[in-house]
PDB file of N, CA and C in Angstrom:
ATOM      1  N   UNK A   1      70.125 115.203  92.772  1.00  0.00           N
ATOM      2  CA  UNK A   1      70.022 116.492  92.136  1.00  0.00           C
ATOM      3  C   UNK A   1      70.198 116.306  90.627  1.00  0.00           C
ATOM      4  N   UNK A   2      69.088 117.290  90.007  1.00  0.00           N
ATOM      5  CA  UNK A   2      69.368 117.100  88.366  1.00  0.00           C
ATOM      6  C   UNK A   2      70.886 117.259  88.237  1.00  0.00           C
ATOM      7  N   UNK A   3      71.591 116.727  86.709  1.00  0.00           N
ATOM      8  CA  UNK A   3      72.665 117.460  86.280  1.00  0.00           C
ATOM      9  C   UNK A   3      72.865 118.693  86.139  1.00  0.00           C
ATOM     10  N   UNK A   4      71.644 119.561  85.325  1.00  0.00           N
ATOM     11  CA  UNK A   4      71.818 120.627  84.766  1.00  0.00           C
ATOM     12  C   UNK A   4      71.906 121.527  86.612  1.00  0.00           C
ATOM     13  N   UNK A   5      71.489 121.008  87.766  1.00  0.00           N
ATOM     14  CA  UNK A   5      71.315 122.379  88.444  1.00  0.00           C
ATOM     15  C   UNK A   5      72.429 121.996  89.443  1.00  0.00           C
ATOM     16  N   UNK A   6      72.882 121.045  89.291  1.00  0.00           N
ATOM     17  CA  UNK A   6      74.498 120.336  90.120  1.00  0.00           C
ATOM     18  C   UNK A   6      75.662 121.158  89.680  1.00  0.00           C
ATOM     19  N   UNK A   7      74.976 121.053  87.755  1.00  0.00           N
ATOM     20  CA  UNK A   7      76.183 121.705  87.440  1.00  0.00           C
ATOM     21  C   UNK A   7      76.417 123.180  87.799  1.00  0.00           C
ATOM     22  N   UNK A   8      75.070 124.232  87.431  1.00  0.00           N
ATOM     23  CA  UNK A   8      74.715 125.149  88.059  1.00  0.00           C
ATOM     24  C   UNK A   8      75.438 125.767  89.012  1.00  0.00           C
ATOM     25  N   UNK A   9      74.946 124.684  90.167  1.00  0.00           N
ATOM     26  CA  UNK A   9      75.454 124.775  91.481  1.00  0.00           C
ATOM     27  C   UNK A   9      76.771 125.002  92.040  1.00  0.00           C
ATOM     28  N   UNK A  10      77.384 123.943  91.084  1.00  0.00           N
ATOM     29  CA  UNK A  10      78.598 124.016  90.973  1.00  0.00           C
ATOM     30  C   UNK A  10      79.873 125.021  90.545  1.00  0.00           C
ATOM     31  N   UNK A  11      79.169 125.800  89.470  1.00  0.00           N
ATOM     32  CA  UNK A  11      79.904 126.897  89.349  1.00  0.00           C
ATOM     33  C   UNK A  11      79.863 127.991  90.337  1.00  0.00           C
ATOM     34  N   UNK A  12      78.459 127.812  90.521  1.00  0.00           N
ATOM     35  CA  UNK A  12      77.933 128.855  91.496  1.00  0.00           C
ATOM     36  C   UNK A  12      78.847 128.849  93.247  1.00  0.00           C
ATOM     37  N   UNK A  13      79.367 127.676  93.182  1.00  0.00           N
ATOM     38  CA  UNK A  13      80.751 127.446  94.274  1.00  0.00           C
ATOM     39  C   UNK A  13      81.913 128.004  93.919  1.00  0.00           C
ATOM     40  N   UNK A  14      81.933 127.371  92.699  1.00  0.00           N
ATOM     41  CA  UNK A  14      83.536 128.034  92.128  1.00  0.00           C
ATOM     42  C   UNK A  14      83.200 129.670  91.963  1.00  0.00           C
ATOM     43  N   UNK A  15      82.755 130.157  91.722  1.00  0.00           N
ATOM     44  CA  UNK A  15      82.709 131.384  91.696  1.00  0.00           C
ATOM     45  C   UNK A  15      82.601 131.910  93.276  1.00  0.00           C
ATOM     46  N   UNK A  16      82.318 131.727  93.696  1.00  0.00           N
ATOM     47  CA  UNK A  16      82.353 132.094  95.437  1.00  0.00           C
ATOM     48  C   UNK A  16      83.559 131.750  96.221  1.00  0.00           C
ATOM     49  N   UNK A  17      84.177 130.799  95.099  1.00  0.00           N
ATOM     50  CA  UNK A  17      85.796 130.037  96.303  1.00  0.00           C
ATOM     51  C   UNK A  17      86.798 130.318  95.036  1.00  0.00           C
ATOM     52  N   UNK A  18      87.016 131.473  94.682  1.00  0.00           N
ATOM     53  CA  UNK A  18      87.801 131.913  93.425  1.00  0.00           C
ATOM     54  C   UNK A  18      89.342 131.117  93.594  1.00  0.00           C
ATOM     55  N   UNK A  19      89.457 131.100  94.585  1.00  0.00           N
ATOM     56  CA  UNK A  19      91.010 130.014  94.664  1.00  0.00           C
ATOM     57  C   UNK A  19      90.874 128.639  95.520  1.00  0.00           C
ATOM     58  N   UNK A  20      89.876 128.461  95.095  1.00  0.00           N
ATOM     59  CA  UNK A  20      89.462 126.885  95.273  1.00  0.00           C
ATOM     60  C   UNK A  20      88.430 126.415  96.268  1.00  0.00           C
ATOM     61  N   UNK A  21      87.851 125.481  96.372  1.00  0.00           N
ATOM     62  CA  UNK A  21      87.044 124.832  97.247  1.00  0.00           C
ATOM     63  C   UNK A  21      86.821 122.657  97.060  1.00  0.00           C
ATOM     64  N   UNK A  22      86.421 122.386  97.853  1.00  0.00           N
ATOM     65  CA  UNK A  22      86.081 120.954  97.994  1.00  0.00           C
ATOM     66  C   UNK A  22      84.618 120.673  98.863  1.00  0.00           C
ATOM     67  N   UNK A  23      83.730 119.885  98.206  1.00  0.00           N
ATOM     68  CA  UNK A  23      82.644 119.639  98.682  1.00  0.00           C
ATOM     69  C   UNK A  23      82.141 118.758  98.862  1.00  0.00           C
ATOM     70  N   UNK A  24      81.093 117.588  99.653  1.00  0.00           N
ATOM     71  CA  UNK A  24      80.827 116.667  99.669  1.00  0.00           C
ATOM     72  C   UNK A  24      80.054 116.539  98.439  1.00  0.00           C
ATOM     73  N   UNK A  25      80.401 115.220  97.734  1.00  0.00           N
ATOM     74  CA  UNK A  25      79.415 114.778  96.264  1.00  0.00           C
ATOM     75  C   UNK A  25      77.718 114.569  96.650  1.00  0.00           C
ATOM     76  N   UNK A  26      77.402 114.460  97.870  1.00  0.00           N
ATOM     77  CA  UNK A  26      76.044 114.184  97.578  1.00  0.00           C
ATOM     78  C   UNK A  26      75.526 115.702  98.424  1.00  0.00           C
ATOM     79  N   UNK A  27      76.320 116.592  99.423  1.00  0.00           N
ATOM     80  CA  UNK A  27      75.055 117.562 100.255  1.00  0.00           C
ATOM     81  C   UNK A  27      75.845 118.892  99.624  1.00  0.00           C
ATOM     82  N   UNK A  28      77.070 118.701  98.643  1.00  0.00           N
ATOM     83  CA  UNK A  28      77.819 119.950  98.240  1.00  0.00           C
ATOM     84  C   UNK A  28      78.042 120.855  99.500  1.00  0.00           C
ATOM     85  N   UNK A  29      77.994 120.514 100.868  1.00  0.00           N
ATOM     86  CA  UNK A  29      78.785 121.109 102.317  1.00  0.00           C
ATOM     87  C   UNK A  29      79.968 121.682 101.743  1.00  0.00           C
ATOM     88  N   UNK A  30      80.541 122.323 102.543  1.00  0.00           N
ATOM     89  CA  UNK A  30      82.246 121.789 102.055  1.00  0.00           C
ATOM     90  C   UNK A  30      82.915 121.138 103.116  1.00  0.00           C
ATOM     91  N   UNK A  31      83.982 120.528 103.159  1.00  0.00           N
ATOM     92  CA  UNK A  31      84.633 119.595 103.604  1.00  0.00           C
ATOM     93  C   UNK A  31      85.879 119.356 103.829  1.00  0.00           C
ATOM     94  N   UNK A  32      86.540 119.655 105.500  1.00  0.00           N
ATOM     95  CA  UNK A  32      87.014 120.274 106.093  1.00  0.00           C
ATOM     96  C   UNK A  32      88.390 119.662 106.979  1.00  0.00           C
ATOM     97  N   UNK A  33      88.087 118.229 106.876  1.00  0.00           N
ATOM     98  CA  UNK A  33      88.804 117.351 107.512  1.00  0.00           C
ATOM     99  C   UNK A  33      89.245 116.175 106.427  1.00  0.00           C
ATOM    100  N   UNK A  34      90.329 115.523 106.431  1.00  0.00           N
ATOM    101  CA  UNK A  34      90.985 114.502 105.524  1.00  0.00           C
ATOM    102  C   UNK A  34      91.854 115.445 104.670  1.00  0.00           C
ATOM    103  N   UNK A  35      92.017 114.333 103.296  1.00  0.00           N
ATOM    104  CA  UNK A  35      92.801 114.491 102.794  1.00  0.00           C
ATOM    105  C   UNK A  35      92.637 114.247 101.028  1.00  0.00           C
ATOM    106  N   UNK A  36      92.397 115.592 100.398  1.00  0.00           N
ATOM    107  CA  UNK A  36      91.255 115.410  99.172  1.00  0.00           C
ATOM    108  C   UNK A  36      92.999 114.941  97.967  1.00  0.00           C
ATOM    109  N   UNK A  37      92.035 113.335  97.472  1.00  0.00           N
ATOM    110  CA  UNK A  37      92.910 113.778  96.237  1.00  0.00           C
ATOM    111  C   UNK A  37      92.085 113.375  95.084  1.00  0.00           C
ATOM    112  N   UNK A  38      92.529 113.993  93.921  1.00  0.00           N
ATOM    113  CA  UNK A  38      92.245 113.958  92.570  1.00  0.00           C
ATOM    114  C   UNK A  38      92.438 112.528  91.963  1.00  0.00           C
ATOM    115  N   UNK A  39      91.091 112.554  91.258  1.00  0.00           N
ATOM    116  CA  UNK A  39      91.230 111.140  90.408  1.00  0.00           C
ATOM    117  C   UNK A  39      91.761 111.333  88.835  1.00  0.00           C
ATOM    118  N   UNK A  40      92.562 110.916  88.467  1.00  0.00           N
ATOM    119  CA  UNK A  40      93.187 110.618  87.377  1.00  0.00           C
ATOM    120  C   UNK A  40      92.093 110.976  86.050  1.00  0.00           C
ATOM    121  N   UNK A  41      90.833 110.087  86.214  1.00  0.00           N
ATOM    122  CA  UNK A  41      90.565 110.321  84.639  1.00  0.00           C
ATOM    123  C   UNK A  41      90.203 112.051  84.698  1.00  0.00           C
ATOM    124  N   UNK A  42      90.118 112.682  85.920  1.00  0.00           N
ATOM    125  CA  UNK A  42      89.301 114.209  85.340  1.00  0.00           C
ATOM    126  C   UNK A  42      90.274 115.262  85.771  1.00  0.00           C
ATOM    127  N   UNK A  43      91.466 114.417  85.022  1.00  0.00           N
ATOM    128  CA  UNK A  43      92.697 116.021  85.337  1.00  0.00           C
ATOM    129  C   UNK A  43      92.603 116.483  84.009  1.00  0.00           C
ATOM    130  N   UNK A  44      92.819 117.855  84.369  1.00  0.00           N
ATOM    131  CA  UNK A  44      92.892 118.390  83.199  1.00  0.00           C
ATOM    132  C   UNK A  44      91.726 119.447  82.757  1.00  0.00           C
ATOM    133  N   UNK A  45      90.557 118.940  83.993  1.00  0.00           N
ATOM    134  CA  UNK A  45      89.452 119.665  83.344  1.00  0.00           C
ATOM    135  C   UNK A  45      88.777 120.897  84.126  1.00  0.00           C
ATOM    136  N   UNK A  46      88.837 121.574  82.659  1.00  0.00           N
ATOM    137  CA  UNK A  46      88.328 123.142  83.225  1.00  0.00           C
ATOM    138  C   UNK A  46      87.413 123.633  82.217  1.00  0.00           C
ATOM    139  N   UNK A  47      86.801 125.261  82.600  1.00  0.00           N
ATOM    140  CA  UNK A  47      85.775 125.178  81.639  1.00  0.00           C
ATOM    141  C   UNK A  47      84.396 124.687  81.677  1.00  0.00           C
ATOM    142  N   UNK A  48      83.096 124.734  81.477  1.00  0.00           N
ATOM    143  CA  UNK A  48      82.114 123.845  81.359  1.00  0.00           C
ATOM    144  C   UNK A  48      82.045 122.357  80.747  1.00  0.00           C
ATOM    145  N   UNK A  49      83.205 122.021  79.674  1.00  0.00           N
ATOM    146  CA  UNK A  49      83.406 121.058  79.330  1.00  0.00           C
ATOM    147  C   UNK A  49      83.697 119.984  80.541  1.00  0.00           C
ATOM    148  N   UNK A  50      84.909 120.271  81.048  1.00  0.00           N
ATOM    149  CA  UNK A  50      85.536 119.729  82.207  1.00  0.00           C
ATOM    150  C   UNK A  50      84.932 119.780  83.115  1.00  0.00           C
ATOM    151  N   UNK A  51      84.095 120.075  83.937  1.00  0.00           N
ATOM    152  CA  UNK A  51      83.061 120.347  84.851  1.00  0.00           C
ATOM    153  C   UNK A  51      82.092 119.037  84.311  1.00  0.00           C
ATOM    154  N   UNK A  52      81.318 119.471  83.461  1.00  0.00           N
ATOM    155  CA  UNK A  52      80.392 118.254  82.768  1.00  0.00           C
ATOM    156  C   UNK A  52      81.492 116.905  82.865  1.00  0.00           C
ATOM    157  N   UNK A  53      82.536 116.575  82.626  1.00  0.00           N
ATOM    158  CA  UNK A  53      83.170 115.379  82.756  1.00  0.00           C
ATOM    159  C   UNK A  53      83.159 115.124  84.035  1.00  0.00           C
ATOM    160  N   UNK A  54      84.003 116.059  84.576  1.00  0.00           N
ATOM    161  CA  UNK A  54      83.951 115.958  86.568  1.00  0.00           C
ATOM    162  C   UNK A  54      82.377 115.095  87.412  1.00  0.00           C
ATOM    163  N   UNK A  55      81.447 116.110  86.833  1.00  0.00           N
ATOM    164  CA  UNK A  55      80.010 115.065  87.180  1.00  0.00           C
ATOM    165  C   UNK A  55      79.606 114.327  86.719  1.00  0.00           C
ATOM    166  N   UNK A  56      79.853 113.581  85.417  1.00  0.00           N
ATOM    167  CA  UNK A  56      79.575 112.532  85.122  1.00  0.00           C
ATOM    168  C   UNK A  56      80.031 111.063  85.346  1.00  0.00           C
ATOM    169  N   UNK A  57      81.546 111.538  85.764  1.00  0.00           N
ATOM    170  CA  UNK A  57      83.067 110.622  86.161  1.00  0.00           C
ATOM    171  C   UNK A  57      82.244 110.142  87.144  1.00  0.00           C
ATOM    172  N   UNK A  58      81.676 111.471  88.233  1.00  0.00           N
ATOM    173  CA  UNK A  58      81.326 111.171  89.801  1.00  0.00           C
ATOM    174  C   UNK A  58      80.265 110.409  89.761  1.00  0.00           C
ATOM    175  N   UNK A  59      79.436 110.511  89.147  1.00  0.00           N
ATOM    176  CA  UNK A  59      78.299 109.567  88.863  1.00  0.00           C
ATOM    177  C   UNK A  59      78.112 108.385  88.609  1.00  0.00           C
ATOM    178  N   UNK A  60      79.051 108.026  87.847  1.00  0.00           N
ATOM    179  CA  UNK A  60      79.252 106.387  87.330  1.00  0.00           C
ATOM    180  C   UNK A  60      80.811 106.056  88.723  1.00  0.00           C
ATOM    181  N   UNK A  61      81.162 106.908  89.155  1.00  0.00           N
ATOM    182  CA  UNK A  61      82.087 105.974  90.188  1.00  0.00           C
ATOM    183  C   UNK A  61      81.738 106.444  91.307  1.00  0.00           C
ATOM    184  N   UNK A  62      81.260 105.206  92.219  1.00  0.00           N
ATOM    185  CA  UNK A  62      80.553 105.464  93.559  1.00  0.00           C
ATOM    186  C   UNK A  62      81.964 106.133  95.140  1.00  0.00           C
ATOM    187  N   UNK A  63      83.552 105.562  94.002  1.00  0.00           N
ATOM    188  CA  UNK A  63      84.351 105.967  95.197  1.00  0.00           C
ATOM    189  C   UNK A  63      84.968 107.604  95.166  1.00  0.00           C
ATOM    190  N   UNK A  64      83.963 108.048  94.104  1.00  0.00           N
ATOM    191  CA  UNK A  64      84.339 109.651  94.564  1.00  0.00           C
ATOM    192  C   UNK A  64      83.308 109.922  95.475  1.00  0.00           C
ATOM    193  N   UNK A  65      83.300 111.004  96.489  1.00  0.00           N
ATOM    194  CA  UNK A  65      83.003 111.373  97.284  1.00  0.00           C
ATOM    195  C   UNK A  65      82.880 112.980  97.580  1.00  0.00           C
ATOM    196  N   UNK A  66      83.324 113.561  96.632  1.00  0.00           N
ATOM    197  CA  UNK A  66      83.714 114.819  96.655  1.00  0.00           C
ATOM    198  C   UNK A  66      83.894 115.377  95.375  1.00  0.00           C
ATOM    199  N   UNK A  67      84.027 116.859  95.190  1.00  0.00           N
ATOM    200  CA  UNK A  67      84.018 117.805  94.120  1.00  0.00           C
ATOM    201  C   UNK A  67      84.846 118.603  94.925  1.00  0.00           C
ATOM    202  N   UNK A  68      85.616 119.163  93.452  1.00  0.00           N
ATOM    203  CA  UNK A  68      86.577 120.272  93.993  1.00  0.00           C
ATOM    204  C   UNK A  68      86.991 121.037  92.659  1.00  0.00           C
ATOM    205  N   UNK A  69      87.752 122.079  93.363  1.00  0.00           N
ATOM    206  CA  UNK A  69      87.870 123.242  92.056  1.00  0.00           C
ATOM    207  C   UNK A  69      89.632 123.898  92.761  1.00  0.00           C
ATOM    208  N   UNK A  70      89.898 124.420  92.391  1.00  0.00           N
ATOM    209  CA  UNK A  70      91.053 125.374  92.096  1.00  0.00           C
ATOM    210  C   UNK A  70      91.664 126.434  90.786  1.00  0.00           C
ATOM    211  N   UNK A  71      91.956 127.175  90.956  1.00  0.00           N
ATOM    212  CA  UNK A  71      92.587 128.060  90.501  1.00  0.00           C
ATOM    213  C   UNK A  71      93.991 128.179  90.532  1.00  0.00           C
ATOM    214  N   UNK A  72      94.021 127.745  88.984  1.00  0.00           N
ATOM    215  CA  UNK A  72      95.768 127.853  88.658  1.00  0.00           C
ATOM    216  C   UNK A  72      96.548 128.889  88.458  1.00  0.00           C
ATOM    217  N   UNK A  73      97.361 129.778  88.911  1.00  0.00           N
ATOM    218  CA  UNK A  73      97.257 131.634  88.392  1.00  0.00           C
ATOM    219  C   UNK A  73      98.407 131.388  87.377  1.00  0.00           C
ATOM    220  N   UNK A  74      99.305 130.291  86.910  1.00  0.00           N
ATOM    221  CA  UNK A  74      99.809 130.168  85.792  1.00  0.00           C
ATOM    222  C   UNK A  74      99.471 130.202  84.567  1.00  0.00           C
ATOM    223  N   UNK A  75      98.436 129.283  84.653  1.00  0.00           N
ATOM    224  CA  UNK A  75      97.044 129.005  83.105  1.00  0.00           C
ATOM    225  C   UNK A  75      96.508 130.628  82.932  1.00  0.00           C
ATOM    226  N   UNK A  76      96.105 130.493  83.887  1.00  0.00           N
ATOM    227  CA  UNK A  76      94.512 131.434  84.047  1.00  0.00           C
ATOM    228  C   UNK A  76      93.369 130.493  84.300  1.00  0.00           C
ATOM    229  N   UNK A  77      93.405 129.209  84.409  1.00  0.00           N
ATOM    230  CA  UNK A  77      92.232 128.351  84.495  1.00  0.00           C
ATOM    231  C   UNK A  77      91.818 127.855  85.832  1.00  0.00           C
ATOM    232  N   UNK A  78      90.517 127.971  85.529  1.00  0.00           N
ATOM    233  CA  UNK A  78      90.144 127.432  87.373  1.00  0.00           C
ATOM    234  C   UNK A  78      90.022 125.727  86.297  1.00  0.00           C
ATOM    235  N   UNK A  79      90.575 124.634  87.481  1.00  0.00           N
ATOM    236  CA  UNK A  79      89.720 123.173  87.448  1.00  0.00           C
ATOM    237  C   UNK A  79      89.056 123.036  88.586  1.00  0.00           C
ATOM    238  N   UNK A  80      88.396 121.895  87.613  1.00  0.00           N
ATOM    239  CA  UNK A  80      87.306 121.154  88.191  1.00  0.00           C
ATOM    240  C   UNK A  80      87.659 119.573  88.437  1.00  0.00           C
ATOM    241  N   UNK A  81      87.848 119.301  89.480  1.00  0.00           N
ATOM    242  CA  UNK A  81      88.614 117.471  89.931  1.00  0.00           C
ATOM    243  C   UNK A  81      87.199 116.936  90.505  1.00  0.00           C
ATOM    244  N   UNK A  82      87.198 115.497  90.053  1.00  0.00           N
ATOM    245  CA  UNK A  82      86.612 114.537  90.818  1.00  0.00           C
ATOM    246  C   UNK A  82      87.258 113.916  91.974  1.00  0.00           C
ATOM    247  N   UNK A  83      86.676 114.057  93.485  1.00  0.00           N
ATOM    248  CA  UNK A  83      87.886 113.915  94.430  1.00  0.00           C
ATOM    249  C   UNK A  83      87.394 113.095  95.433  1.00  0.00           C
ATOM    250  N   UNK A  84      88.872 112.481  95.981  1.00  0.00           N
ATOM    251  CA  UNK A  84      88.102 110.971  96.817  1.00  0.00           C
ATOM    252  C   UNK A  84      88.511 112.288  98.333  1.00  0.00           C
ATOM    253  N   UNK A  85      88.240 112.028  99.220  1.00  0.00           N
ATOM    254  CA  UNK A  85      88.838 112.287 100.830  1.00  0.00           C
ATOM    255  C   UNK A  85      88.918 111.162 101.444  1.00  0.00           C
ATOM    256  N   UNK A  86      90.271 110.842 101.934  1.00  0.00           N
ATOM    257  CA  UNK A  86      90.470 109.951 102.960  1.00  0.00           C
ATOM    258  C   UNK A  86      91.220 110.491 103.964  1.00  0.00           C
ATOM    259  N   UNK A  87      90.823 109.786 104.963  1.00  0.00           N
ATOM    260  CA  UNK A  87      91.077 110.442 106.620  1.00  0.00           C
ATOM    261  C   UNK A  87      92.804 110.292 106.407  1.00  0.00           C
ATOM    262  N   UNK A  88      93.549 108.957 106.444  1.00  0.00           N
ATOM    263  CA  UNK A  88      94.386 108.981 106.761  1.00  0.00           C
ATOM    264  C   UNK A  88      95.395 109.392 105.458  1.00  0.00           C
ATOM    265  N   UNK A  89      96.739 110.042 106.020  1.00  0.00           N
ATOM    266  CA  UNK A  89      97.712 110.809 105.086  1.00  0.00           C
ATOM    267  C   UNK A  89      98.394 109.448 104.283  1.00  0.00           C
ATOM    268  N   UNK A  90      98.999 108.638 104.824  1.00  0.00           N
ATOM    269  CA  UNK A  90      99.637 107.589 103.985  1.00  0.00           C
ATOM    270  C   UNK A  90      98.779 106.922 103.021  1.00  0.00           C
ATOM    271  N   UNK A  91      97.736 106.917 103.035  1.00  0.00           N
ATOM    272  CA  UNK A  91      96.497 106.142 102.098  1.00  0.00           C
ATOM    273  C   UNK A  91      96.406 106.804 101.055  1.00  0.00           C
ATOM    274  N   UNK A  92      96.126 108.311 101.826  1.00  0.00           N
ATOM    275  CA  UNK A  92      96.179 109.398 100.437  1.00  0.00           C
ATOM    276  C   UNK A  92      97.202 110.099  99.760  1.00  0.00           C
ATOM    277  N   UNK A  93      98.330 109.394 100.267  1.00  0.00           N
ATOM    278  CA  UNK A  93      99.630 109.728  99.481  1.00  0.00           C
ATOM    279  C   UNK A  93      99.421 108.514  98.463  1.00  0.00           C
ATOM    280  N   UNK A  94      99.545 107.112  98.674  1.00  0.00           N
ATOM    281  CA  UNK A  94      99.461 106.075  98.087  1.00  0.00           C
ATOM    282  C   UNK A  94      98.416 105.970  96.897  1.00  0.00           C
ATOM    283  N   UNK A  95      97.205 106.902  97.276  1.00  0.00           N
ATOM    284  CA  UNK A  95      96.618 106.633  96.140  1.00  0.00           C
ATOM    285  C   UNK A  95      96.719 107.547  95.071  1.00  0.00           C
ATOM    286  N   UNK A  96      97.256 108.852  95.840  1.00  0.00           N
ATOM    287  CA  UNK A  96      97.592 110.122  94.907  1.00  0.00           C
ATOM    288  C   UNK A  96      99.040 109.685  93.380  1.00  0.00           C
ATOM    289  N   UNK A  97      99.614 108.704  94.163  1.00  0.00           N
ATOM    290  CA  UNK A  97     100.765 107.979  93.196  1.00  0.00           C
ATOM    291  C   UNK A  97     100.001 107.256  92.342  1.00  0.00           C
ATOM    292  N   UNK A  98      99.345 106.707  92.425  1.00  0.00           N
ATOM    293  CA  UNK A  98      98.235 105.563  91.583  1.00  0.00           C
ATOM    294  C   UNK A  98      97.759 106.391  90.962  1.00  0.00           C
ATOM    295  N   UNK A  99      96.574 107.905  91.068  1.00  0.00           N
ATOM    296  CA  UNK A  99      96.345 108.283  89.834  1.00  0.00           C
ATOM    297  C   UNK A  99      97.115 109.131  89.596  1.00  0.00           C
ATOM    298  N   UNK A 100      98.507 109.437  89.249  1.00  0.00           N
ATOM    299  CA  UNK A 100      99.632 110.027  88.506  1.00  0.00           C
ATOM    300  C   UNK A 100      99.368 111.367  89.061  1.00  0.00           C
ATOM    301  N   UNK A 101      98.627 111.642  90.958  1.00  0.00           N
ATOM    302  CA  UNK A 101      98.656 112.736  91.243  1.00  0.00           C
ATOM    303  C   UNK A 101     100.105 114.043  91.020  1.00  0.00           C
ATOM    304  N   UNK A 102     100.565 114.817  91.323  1.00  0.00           N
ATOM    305  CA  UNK A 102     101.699 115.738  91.711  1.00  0.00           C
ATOM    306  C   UNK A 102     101.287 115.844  93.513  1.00  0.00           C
ATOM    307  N   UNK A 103     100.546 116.140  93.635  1.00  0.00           N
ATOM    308  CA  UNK A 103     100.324 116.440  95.198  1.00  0.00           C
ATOM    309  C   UNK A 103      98.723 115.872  95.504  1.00  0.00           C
ATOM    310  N   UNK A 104      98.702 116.317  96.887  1.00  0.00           N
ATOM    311  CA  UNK A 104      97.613 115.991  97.532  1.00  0.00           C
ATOM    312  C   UNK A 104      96.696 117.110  98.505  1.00  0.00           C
ATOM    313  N   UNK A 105      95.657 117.419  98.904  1.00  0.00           N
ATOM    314  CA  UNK A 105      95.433 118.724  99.634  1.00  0.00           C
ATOM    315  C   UNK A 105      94.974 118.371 101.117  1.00  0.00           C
ATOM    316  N   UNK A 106      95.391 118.834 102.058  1.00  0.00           N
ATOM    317  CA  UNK A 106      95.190 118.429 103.428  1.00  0.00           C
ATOM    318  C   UNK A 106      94.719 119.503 103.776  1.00  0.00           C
ATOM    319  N   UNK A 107      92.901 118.949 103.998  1.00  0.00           N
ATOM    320  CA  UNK A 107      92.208 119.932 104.162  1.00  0.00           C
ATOM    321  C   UNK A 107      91.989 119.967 105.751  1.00  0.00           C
ATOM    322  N   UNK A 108      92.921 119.666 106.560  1.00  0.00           N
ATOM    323  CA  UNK A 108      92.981 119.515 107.722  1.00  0.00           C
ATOM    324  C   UNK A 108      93.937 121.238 108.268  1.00  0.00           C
ATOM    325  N   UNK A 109      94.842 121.547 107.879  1.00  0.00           N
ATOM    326  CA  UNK A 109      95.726 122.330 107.602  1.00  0.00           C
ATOM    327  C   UNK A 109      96.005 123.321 106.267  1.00  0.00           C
ATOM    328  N   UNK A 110      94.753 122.944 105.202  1.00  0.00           N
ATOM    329  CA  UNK A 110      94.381 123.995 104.031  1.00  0.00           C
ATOM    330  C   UNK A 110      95.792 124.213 103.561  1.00  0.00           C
ATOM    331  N   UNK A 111      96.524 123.015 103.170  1.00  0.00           N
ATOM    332  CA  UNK A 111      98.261 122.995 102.496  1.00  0.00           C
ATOM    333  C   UNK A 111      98.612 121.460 101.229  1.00  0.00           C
ATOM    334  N   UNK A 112      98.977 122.117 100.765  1.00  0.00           N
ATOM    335  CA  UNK A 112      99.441 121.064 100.022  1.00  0.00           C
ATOM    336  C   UNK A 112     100.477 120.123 100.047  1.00  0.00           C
ATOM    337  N   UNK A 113     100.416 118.902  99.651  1.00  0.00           N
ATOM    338  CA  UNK A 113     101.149 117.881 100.377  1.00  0.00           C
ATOM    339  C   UNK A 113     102.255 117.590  98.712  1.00  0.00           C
ATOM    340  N   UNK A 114     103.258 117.775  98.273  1.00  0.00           N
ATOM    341  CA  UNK A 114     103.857 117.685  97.252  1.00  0.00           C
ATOM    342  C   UNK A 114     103.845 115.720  97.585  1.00  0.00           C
ATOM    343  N   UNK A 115     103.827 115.771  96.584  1.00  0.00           N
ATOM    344  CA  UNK A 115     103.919 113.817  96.331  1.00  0.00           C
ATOM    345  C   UNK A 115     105.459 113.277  95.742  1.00  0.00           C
TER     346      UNK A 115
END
């Protein structure tokens, strides 16, 4: 998919999942089972700026697998994460420590896993 209509697309999710969503990186499904965590270089990003980083991160690294968004009601900001899913919980605790996660989302049970 072009950039410009990924990105598109992409809002066009976040705006439909106002307090968050996660999607597969290549069919944008969403994605329902595992355990989504955030990669390190694209915290932080919100905005169209941050979004444009989020897909470009995903692009040049083949081990994301996923897109995701949330809504912070502290900020006011929705982000935009580049996100791996792995099945098992100890893997994705382990790697959530590696990129300086806070938590992890277990989209098995739609809860957050504090790290």
């Amino acid at each position: 998919m072009k950039k410009q209509n990924l990105f598109a697309t992409l809002l066009s999710i976040a705006a439909s999942n106002p307090n968050g969503y996660t999607v597969n990186a290549r069919t944008l499904e969403p994605i329902t089972n595992g355990y989504a965590v955030a990669v390190k270089e694209t915290q932080n990003s919100f905005g169209p700026e941050g979004l444009e980083r989020v897909i470009n991160y995903a692009r040049q690294n083949k081990s994301v697998n996923a897109f995701g968004g949330w809504y912070d009601s502290e900020s006011g900001r929705y982000y935009f994460d580049a996100t791996i899913i792995i099945e098992d919980k100890e893997t994705a605790a382990k790697i959530g420590k590696l990129n300086k996660q806070l938590a992890i989302f277990d989209l098995n049970n739609m809860e957050e896993i504090r790290l």
